[in-house]
C-alpha atoms as a PDB file:
ATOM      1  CA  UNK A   1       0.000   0.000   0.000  1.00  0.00           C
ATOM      2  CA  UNK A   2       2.698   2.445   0.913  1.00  0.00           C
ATOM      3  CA  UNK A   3       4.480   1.670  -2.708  1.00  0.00           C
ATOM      4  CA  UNK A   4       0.837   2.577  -4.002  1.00  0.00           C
ATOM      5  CA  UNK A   5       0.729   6.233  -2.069  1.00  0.00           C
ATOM      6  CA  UNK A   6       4.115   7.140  -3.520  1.00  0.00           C
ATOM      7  CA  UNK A   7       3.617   5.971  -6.941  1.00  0.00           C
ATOM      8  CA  UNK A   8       0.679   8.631  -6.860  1.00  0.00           C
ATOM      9  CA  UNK A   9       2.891  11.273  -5.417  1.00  0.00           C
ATOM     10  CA  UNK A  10       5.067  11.064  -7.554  1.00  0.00           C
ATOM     11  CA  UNK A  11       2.828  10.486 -10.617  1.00  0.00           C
ATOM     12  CA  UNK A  12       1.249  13.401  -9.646  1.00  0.00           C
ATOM     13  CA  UNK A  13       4.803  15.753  -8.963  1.00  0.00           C
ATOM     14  CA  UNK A  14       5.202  14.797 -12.584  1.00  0.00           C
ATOM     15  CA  UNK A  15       1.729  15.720 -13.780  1.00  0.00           C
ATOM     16  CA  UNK A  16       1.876  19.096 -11.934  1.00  0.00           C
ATOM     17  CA  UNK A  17       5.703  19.574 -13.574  1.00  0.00           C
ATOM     18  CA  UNK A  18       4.765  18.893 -17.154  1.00  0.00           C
ATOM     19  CA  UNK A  19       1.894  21.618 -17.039  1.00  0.00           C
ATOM     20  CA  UNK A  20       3.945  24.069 -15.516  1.00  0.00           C
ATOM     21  CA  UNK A  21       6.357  23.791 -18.501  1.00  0.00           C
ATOM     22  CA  UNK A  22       3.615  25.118 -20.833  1.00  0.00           C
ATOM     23  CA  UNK A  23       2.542  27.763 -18.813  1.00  0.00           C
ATOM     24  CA  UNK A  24       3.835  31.282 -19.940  1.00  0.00           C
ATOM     25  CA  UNK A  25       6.658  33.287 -18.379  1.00  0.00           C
ATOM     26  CA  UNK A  26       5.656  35.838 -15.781  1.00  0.00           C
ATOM     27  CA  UNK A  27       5.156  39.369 -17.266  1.00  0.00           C
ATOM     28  CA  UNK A  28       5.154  38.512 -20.513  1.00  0.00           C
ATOM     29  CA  UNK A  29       3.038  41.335 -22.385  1.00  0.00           C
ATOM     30  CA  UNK A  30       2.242  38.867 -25.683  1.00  0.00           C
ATOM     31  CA  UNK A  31       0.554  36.749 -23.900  1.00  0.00           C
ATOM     32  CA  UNK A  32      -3.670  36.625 -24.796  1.00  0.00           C
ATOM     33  CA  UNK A  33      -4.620  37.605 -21.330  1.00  0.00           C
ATOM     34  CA  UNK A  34      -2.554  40.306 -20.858  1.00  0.00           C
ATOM     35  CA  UNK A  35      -4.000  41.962 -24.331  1.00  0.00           C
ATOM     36  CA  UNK A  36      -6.777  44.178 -24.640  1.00  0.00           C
ATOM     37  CA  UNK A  37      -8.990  42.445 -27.052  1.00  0.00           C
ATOM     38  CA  UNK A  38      -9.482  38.681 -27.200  1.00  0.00           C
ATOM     39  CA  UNK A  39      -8.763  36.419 -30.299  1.00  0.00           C
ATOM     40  CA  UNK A  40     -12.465  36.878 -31.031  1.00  0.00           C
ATOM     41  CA  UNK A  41     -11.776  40.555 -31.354  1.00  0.00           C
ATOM     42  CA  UNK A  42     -14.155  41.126 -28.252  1.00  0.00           C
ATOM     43  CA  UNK A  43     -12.775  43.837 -25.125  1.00  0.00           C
ATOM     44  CA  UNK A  44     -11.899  41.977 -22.161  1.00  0.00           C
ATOM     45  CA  UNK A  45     -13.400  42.051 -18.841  1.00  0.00           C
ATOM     46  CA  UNK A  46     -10.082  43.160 -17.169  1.00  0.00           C
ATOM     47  CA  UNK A  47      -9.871  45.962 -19.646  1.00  0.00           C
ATOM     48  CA  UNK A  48     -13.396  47.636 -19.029  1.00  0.00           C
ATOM     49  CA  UNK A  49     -12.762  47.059 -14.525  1.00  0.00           C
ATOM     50  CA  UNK A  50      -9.656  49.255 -15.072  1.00  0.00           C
ATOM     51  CA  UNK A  51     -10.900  51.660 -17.096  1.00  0.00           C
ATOM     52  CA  UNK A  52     -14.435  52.229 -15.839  1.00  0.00           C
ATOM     53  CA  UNK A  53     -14.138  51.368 -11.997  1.00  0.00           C
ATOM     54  CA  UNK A  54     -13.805  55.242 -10.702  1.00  0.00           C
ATOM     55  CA  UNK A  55     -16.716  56.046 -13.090  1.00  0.00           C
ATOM     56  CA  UNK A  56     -18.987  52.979 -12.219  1.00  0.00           C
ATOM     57  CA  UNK A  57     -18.746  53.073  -8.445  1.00  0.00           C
ATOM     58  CA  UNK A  58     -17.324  56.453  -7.650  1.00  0.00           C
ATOM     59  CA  UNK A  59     -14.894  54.693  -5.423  1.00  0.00           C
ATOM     60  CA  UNK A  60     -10.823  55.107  -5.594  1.00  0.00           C
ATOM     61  CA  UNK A  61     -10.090  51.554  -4.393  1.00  0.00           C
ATOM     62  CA  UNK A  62     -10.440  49.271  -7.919  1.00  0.00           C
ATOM     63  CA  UNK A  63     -10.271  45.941  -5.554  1.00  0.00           C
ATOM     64  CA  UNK A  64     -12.966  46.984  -3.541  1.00  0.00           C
ATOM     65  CA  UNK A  65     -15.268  47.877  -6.877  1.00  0.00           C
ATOM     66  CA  UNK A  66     -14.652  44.976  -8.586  1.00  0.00           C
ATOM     67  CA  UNK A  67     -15.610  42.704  -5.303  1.00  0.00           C
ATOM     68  CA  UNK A  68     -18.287  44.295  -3.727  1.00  0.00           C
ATOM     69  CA  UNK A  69     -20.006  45.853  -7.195  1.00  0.00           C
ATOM     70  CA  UNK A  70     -19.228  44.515 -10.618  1.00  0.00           C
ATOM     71  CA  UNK A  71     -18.928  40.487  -9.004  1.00  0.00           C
ATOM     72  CA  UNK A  72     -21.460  41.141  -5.518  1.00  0.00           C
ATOM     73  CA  UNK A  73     -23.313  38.263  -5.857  1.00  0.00           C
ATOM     74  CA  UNK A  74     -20.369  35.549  -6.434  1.00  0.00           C
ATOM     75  CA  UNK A  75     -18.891  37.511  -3.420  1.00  0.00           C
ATOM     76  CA  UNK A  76     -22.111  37.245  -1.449  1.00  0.00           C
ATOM     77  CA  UNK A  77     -22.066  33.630  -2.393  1.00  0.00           C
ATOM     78  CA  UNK A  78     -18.608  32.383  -1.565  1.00  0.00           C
ATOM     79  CA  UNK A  79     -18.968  34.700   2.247  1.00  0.00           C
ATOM     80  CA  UNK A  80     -22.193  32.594   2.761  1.00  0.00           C
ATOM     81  CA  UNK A  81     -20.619  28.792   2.081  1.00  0.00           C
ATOM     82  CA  UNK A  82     -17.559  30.586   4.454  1.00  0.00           C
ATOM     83  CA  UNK A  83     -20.782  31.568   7.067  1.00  0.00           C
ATOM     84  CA  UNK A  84     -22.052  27.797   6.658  1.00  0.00           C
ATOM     85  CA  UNK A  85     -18.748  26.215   6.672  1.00  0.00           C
ATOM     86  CA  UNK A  86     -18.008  28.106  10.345  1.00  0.00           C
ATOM     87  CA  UNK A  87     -21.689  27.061  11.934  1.00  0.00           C
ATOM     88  CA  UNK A  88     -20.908  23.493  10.915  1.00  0.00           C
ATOM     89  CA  UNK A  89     -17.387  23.475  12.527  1.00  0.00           C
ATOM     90  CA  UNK A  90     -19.130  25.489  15.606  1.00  0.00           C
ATOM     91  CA  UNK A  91     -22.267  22.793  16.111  1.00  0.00           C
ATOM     92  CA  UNK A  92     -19.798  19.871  15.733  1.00  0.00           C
ATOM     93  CA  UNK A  93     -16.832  20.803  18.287  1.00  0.00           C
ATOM     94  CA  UNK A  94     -19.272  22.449  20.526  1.00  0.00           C
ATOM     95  CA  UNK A  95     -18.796  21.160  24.170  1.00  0.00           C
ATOM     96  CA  UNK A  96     -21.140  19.049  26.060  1.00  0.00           C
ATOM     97  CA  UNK A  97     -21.904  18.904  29.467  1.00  0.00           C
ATOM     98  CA  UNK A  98     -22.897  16.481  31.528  1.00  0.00           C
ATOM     99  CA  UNK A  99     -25.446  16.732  34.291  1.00  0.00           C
ATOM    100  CA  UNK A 100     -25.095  15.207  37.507  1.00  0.00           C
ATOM    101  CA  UNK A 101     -27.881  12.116  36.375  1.00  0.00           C
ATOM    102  CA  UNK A 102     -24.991  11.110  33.379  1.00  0.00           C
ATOM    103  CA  UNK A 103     -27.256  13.321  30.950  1.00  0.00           C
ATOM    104  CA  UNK A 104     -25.584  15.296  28.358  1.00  0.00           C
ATOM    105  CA  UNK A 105     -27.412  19.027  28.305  1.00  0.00           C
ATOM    106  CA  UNK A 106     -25.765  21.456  25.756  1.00  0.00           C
ATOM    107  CA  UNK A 107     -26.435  24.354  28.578  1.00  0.00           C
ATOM    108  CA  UNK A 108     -25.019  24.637  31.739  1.00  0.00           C
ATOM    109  CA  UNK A 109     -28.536  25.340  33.607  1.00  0.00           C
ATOM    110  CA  UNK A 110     -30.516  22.641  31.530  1.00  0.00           C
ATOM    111  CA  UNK A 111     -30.483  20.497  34.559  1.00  0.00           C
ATOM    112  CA  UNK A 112     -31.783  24.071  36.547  1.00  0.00           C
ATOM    113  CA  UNK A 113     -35.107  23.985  34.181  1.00  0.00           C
ATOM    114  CA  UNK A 114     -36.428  20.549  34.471  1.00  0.00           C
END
């Protein structure tokens, strides 16, 4: 089995190695997502978010306009999976107590009320 796990590691190393190889150098300016227009001769997203984001949202932080206006609802989205995630963690590492009768109460006066 353990001949198995690093068969897979490495397998993988070299999967993740030969992709990088074909990925473009950093800061290269020909590359098609650093250019204005796309193949298809349309304007790019990034283009229009730099040019327009003082005019759009009248704010001087282009980060800030480009989360909270132009993509709100993907950012609403991803903050309430974040929200669920941390309720789920709470609710399952949450402490229980244990009355003196061997009960588990999840308050520390539940044995007060009955």
């Amino acid at each position: 089995m353990k001949i198995v796990n690093w068969l897979l590691l490495v397998s993988f190393g070299a999967l993740l190695i030969y992709a990088s190889v074909g990925l473009p150098n950093r800061g290269d300016g020909d590359v098609v997502m650093h250019r204005e227009k796309s193949p298809a001769g349309s304007w790019g997203a990034s283009s229009y978010y730099i040019r327009n984001a003082y005019r759009d949202a009248e704010t001087p932080n282009m980060v800030t306009v480009v989360l909270a206006d132009y993509r709100s609802y993907d950012t609403l989205g991803e903050e309430t999976v974040i929200l669920t995630a941390g309720l789920v963690c709470y609710l399952l590492l949450r402490k229980k107590r244990t009355n003196r009768d061997g009960k588990k109460s999840l308050k520390a006066g539940a044995d007060a009320q009955t």
